[in-house]
C-alpha atoms as a PDB file:
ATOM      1  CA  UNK A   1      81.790 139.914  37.014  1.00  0.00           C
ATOM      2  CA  UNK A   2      85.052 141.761  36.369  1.00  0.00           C
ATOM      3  CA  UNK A   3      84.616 141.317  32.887  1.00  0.00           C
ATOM      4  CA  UNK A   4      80.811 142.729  32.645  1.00  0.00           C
ATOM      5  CA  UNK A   5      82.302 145.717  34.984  1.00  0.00           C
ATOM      6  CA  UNK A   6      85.312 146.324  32.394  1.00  0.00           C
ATOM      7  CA  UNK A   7      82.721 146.153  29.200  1.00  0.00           C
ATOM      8  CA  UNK A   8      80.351 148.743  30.971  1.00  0.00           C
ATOM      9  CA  UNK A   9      82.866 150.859  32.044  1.00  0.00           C
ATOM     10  CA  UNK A  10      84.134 150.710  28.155  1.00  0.00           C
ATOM     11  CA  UNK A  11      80.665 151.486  27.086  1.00  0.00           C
ATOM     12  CA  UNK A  12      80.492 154.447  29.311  1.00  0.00           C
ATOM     13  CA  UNK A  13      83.838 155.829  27.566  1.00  0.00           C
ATOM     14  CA  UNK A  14      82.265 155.483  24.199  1.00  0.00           C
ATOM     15  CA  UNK A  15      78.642 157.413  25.399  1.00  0.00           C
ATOM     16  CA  UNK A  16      80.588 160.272  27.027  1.00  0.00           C
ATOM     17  CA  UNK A  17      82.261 160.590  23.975  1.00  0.00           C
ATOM     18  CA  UNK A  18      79.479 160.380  21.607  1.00  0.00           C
ATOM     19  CA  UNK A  19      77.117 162.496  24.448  1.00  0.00           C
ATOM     20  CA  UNK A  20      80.220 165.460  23.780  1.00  0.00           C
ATOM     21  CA  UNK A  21      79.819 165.264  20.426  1.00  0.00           C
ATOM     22  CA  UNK A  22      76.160 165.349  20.513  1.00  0.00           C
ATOM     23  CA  UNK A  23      75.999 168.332  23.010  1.00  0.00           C
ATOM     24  CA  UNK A  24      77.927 170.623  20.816  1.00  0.00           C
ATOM     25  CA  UNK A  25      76.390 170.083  18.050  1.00  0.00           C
ATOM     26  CA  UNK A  26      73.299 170.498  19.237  1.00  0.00           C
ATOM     27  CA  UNK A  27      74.642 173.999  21.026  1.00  0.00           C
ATOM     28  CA  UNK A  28      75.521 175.067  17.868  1.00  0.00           C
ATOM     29  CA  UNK A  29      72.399 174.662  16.124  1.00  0.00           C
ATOM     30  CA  UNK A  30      70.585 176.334  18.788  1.00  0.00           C
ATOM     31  CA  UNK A  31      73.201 179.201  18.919  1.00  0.00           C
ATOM     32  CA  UNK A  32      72.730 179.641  15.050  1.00  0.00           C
ATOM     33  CA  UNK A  33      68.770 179.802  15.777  1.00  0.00           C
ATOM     34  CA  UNK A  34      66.730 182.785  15.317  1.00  0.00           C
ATOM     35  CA  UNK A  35      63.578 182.176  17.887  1.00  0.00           C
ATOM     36  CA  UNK A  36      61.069 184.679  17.317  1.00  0.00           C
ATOM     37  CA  UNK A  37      58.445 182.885  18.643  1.00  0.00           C
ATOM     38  CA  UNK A  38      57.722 182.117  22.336  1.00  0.00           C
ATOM     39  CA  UNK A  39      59.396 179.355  22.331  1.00  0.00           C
ATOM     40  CA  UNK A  40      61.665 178.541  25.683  1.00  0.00           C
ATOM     41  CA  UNK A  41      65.699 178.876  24.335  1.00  0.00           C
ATOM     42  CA  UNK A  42      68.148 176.631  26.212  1.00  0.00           C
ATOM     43  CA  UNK A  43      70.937 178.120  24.583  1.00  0.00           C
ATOM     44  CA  UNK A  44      71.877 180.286  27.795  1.00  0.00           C
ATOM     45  CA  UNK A  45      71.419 177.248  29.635  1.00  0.00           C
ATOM     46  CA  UNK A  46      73.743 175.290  27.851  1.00  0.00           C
ATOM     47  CA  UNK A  47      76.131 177.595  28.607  1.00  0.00           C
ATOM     48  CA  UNK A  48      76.515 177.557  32.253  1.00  0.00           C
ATOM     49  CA  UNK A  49      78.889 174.315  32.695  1.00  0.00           C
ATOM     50  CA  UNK A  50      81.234 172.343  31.054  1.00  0.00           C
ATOM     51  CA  UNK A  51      79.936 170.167  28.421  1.00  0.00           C
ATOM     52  CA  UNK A  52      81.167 167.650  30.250  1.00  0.00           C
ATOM     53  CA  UNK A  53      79.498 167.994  33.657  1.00  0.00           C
ATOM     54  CA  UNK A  54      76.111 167.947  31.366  1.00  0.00           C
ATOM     55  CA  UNK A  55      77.739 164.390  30.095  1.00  0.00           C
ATOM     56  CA  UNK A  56      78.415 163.190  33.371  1.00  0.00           C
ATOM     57  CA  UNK A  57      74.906 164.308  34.715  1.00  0.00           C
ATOM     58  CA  UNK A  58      73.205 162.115  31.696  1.00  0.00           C
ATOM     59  CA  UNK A  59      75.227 158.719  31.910  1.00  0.00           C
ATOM     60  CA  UNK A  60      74.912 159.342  35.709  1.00  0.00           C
ATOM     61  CA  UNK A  61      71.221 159.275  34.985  1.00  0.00           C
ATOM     62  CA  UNK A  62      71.438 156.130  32.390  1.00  0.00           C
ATOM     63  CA  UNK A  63      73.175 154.143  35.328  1.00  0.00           C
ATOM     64  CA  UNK A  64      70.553 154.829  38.546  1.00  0.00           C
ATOM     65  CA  UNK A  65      67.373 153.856  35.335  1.00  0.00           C
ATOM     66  CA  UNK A  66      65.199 151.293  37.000  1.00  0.00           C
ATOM     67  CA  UNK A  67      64.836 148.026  34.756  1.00  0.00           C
ATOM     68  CA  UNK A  68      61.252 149.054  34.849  1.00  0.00           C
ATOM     69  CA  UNK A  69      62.142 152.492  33.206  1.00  0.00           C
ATOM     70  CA  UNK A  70      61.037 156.018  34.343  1.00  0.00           C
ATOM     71  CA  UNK A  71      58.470 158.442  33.573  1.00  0.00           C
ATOM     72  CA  UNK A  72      59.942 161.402  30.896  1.00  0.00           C
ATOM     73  CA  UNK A  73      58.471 163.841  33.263  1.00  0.00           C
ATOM     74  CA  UNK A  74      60.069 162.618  36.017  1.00  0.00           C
ATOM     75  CA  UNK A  75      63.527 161.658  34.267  1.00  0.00           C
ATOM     76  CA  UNK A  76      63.660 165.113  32.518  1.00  0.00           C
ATOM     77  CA  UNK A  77      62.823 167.089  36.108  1.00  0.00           C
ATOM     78  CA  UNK A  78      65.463 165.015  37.413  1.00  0.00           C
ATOM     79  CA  UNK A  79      68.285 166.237  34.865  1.00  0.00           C
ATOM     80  CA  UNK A  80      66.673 169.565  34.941  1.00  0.00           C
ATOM     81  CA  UNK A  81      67.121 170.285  38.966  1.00  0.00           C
ATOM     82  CA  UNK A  82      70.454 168.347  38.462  1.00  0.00           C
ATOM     83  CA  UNK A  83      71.796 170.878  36.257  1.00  0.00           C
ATOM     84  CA  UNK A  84      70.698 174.015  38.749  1.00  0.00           C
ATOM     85  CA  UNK A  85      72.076 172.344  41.671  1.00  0.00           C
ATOM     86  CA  UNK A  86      75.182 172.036  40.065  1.00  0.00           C
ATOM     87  CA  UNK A  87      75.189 175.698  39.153  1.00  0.00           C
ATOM     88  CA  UNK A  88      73.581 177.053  42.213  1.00  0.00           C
ATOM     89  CA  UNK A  89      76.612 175.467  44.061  1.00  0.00           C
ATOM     90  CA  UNK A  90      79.365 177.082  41.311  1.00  0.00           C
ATOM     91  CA  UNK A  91      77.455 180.207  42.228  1.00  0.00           C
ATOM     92  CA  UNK A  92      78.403 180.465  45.696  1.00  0.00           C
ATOM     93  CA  UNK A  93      81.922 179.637  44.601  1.00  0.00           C
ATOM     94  CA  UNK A  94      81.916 182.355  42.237  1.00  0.00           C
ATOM     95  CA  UNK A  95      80.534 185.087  44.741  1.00  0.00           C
ATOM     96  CA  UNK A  96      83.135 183.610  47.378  1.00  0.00           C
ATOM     97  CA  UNK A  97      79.746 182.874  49.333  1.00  0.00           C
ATOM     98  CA  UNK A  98      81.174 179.578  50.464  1.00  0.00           C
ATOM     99  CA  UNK A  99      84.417 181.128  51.715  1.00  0.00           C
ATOM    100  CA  UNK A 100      81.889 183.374  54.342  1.00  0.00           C
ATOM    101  CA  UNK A 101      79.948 180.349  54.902  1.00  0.00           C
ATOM    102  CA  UNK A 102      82.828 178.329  55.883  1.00  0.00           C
ATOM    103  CA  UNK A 103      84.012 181.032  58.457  1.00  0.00           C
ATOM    104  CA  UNK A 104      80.170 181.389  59.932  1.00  0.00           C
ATOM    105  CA  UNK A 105      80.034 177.693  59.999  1.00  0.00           C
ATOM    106  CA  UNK A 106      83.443 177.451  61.928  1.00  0.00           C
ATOM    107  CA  UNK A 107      82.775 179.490  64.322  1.00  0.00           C
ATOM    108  CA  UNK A 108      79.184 177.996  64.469  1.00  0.00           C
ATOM    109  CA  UNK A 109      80.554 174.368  65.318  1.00  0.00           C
ATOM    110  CA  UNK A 110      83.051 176.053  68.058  1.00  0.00           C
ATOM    111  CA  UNK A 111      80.306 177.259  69.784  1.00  0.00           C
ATOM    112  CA  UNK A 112      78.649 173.959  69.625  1.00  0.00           C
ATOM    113  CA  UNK A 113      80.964 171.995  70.709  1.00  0.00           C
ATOM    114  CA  UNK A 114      81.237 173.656  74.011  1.00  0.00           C
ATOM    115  CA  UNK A 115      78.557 171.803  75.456  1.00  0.00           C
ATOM    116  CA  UNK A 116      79.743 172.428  78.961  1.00  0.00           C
ATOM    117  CA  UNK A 117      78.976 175.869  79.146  1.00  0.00           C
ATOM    118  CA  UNK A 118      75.196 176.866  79.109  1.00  0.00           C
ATOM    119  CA  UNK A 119      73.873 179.366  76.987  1.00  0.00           C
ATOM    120  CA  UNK A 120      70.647 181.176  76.980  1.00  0.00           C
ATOM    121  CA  UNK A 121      70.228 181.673  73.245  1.00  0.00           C
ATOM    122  CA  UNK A 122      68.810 179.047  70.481  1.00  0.00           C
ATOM    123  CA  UNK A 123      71.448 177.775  68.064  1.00  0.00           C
ATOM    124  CA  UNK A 124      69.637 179.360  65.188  1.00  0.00           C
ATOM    125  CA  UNK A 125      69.659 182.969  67.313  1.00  0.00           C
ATOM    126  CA  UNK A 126      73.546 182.042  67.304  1.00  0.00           C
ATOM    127  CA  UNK A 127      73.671 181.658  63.585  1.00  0.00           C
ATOM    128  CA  UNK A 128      72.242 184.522  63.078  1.00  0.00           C
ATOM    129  CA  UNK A 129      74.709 186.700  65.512  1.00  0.00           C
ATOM    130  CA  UNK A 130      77.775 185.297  63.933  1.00  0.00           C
ATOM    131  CA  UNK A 131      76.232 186.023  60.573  1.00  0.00           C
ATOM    132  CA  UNK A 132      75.752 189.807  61.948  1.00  0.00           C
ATOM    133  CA  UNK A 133      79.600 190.163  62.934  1.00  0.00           C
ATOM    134  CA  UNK A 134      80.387 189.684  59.307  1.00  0.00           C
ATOM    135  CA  UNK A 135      77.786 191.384  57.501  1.00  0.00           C
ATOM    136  CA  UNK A 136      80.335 192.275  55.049  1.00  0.00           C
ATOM    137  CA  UNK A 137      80.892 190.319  51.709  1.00  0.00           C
ATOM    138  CA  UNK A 138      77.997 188.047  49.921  1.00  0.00           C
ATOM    139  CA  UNK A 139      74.906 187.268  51.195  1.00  0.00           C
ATOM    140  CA  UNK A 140      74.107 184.012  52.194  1.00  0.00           C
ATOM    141  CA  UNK A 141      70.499 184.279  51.348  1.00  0.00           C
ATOM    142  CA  UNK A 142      67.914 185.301  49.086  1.00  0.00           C
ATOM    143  CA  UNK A 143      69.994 185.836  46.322  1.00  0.00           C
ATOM    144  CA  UNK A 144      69.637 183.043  44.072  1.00  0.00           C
ATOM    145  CA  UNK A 145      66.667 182.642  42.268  1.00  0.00           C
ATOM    146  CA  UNK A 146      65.063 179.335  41.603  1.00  0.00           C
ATOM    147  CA  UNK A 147      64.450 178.298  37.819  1.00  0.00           C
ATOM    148  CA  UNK A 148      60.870 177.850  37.026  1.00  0.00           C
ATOM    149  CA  UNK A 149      59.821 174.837  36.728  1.00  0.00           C
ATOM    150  CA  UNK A 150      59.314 174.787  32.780  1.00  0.00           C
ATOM    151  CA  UNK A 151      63.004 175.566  32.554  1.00  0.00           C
ATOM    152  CA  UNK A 152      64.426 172.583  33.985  1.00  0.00           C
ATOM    153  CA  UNK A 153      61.600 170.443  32.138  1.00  0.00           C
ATOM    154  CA  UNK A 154      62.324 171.686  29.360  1.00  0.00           C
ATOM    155  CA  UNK A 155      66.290 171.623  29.764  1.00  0.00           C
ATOM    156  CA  UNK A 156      65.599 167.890  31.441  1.00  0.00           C
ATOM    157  CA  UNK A 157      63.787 166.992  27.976  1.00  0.00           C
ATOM    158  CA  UNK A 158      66.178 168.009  25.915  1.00  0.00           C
ATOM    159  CA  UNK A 159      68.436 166.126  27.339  1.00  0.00           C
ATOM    160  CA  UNK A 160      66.421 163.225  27.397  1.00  0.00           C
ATOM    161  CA  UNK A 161      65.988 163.835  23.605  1.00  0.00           C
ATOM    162  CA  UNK A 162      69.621 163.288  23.166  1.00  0.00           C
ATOM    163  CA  UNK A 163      70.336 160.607  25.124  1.00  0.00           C
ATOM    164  CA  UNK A 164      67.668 158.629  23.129  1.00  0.00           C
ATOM    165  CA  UNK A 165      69.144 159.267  19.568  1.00  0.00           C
ATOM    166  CA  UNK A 166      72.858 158.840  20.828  1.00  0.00           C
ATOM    167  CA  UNK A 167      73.168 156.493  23.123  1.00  0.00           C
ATOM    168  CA  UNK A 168      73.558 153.177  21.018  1.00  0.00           C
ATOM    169  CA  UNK A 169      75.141 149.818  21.963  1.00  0.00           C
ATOM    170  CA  UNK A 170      76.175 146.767  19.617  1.00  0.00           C
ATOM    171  CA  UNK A 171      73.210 143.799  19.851  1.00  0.00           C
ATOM    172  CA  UNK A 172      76.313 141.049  19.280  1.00  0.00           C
ATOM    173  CA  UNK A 173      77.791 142.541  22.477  1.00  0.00           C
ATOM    174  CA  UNK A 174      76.801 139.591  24.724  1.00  0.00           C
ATOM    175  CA  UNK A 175      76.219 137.340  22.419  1.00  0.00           C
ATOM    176  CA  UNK A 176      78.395 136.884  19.753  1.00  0.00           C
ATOM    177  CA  UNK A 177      75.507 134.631  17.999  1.00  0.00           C
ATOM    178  CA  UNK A 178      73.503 137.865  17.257  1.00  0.00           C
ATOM    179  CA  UNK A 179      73.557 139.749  14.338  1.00  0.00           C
ATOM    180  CA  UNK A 180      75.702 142.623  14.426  1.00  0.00           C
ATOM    181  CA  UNK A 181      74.016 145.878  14.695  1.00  0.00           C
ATOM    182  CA  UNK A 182      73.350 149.261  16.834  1.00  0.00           C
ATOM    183  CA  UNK A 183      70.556 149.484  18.501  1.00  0.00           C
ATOM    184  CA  UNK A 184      69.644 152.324  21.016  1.00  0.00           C
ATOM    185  CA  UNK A 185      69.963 151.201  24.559  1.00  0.00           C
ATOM    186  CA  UNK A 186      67.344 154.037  26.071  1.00  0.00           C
ATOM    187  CA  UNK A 187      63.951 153.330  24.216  1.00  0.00           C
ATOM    188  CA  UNK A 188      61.062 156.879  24.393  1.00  0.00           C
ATOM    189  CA  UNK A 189      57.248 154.308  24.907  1.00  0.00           C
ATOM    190  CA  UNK A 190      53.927 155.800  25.827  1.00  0.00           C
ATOM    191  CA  UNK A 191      52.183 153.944  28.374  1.00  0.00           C
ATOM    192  CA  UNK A 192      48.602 154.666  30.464  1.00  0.00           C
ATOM    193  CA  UNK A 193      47.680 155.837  33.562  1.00  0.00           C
ATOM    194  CA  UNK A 194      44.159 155.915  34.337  1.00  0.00           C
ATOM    195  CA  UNK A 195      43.052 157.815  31.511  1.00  0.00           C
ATOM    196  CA  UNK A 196      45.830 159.644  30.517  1.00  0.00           C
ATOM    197  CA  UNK A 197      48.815 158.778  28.245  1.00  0.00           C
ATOM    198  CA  UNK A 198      52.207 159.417  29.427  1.00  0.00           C
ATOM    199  CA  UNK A 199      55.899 159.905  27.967  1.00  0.00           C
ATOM    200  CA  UNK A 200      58.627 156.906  29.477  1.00  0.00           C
ATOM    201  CA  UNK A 201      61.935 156.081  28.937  1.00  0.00           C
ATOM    202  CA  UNK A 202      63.102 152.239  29.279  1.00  0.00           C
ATOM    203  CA  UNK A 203      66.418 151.005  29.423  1.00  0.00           C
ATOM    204  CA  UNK A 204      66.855 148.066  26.956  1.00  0.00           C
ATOM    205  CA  UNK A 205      67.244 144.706  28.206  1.00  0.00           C
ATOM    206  CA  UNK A 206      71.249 144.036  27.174  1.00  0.00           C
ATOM    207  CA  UNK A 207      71.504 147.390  29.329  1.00  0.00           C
ATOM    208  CA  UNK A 208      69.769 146.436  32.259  1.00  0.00           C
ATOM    209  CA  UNK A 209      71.815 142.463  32.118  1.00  0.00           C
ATOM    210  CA  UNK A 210      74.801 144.229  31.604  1.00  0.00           C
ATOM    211  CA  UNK A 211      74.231 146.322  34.823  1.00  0.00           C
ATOM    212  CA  UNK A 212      72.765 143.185  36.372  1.00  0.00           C
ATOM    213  CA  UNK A 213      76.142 140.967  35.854  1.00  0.00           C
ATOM    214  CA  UNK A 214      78.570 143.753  37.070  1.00  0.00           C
ATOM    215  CA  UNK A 215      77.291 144.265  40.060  1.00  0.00           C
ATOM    216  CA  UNK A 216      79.141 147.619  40.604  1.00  0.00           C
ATOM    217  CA  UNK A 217      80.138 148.225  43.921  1.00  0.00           C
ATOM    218  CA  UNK A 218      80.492 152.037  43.603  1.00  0.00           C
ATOM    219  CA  UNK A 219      76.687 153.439  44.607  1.00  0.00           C
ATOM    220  CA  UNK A 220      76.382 157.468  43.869  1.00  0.00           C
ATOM    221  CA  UNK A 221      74.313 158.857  45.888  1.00  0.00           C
ATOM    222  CA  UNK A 222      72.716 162.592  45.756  1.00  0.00           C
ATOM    223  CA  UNK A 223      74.046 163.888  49.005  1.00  0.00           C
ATOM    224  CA  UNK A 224      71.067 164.956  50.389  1.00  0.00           C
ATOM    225  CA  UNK A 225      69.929 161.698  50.690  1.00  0.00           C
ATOM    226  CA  UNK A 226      72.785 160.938  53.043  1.00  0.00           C
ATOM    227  CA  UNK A 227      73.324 161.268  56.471  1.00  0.00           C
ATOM    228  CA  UNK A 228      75.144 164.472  57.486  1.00  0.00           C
ATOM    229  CA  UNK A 229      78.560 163.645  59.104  1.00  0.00           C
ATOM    230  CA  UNK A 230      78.219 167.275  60.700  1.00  0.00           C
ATOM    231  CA  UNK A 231      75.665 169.837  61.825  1.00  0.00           C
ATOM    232  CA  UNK A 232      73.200 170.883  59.781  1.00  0.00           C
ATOM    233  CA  UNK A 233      72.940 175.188  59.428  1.00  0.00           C
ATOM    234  CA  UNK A 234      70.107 176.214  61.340  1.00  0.00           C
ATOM    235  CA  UNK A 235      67.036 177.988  59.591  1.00  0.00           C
ATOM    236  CA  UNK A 236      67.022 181.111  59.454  1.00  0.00           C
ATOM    237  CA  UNK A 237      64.199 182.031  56.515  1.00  0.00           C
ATOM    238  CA  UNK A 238      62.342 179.378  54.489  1.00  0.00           C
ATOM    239  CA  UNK A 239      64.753 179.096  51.851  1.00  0.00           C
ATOM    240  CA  UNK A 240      68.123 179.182  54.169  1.00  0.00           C
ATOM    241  CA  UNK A 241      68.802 176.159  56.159  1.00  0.00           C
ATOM    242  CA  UNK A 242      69.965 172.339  56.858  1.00  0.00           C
ATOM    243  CA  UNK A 243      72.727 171.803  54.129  1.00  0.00           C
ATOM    244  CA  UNK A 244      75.260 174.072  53.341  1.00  0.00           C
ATOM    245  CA  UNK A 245      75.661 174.229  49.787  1.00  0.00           C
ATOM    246  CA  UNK A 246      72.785 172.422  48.274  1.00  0.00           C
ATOM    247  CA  UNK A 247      69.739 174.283  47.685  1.00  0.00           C
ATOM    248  CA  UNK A 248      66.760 173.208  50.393  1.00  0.00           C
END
C-alpha cells in the first residue's frame, strides 16, 4: 500500500510537469492565433490564474474519475465552473471584498451569539443593517457576473483535450512482464444513450488499480459539499447567500 501510494504520488509529479508544459504551449499557440471567425477564444481565459492552479484543477479531476469514467460534458462543465470558482473567489480578494465581508460577518456572529437577549428583527434584516453601517468600500453583491455556460464548456473541453494527449503512463509499470511502452491513461470513447451518441472519458485500467491499491487516505472534497463549521450568511437577493466566498 505504501508503495502503490509513493508510485502514484510519483506519477502525479511527472503529469503536473508534463500538464505545465502542455498548458503553455498550448497558450502560446492560441496567443499567436488570429480568430476572425466566431469562434469562442480561451486565450483571456487562460490568463486569469497560474498555470499551475489550472494543473492542479486537472490531476485533481484525474484522481476523483470514477472507474466507470465520466461523461465529456459533464467532466468538461466540471473543470469549467472549477476554474470560475477559483477566480470568482481571487476576485473578492482583489476588490478587498472579503476584508468587508469578514468585518460584516464578525459582527454578524456577535450578534448571534447573544442568544440571551431577544430581538425583534430576522437575522437576514440584521445582515442587511450591518451591511448598511458600512456601505462604504466593495459591494458584496451583484457585481460578478457569471460565465455563460458555453464558456466554461468550452474552457472544460479544452482542458479535457489536453489531459487526453498528455497524460501518459508506462504499461511495464506494474508489471514488469509487459512490454515497455506509453500508453495514455485517460482514454476519449463514444458510447449511447437512448438514441443519442455521447462524448466520455475513461480512466485506463493500470490507473484505476493503481488508485485501487493505494488506498489514499487524503479525500478532497469541494467545500460546498461539506458541512459548515459556522453560520451560513443569510440571503439577502437570489444570488447573495449561504457561503461566504463560493459562488451560490
Amino acid at each position: 500500500m505504501a508503495k502503490m501510494r509513493k508510485l502514484l504520488a510519483d506519477q502525479r509529479a511527472h503529469w503536473q510537469n508534463i500538464l505545465l508544459q502542455a498548458l503553455r504551449e498550448s497558450k502560446m499557440i492560441l496567443a499567436n492565433t488570429n480568430t476572425k471567425d466566431y469562434r469562442l477564444n480561451l486565450y483571456p481565459y487562460l490568463c486569469l490564474l497560474q498555470d499551475s492552479e489550472y494543473v492542479d484543477i486537472m490531476i485533481q479531476s484525474v484522481a476523483n474519475m470514477p472507474p466507470s469514467g465520466e461523461s465529456l460534458k459533464v467532466l468538461a462543465s466540471d473543470l469549467g465552473n472549477r476554474v470560475y470558482t477559483k477566480y470568482f473567489v481571487r476576485q473578492k480578494y482583489q476588490s478587498q471584498a472579503v476584508e468587508k465581508l469578514s468585518n460584516i460577518y464578525n459582527d454578524y456572529t456577535d450578534l448571534l451569539a447573544k442568544d440571551t437577549k431577544e430581538y425583534d428583527v430576522l437575522p437576514r434584516e440584521q445582515w442587511c443593517k450591518l451591511e448598511m453601517e458600512q456601505s462604504s468600500g466593495p459591494t458584496l453583491q451583484g457585481g460578478e457576473i457569471q460565465w455563460p455556460y458555453i464558456v466554461t464548456l468550452e474552457l472544460g473541453t479544452w482542458m479535457v483535450d489536453i489531459m487526453v494527449k498528455n497524460l501518459k503512463i508506462n504499461s511495464d509499470i506494474l508489471n514488469p512482464a509487459f512490454d515497455r511502452k506509453l500508453i495514455p491513461i485517460l482514454y476519449h470513447m463514444y458510447t449511447f444513450r437512448s438514441t443519442r451518441q455521447i462524448g466520455f472519458i475513461k480512466p485506463h485500467p493500470i490507473l484505476t488499480q493503481m488508485q485501487q491499491e493505494a488506498t489514499e487516505t487524503k479525500l478532497t472534497f469541494d467545500s460546498y459539499v461539506m458541512p459548515m463549521l459556522c453560520p451560513p450568511v443569510p440571503w439577502t437577493s437570489v444570488k447573495f447567500g449561504a457561503y461566504l466566498l463560493t459562488p451560490t
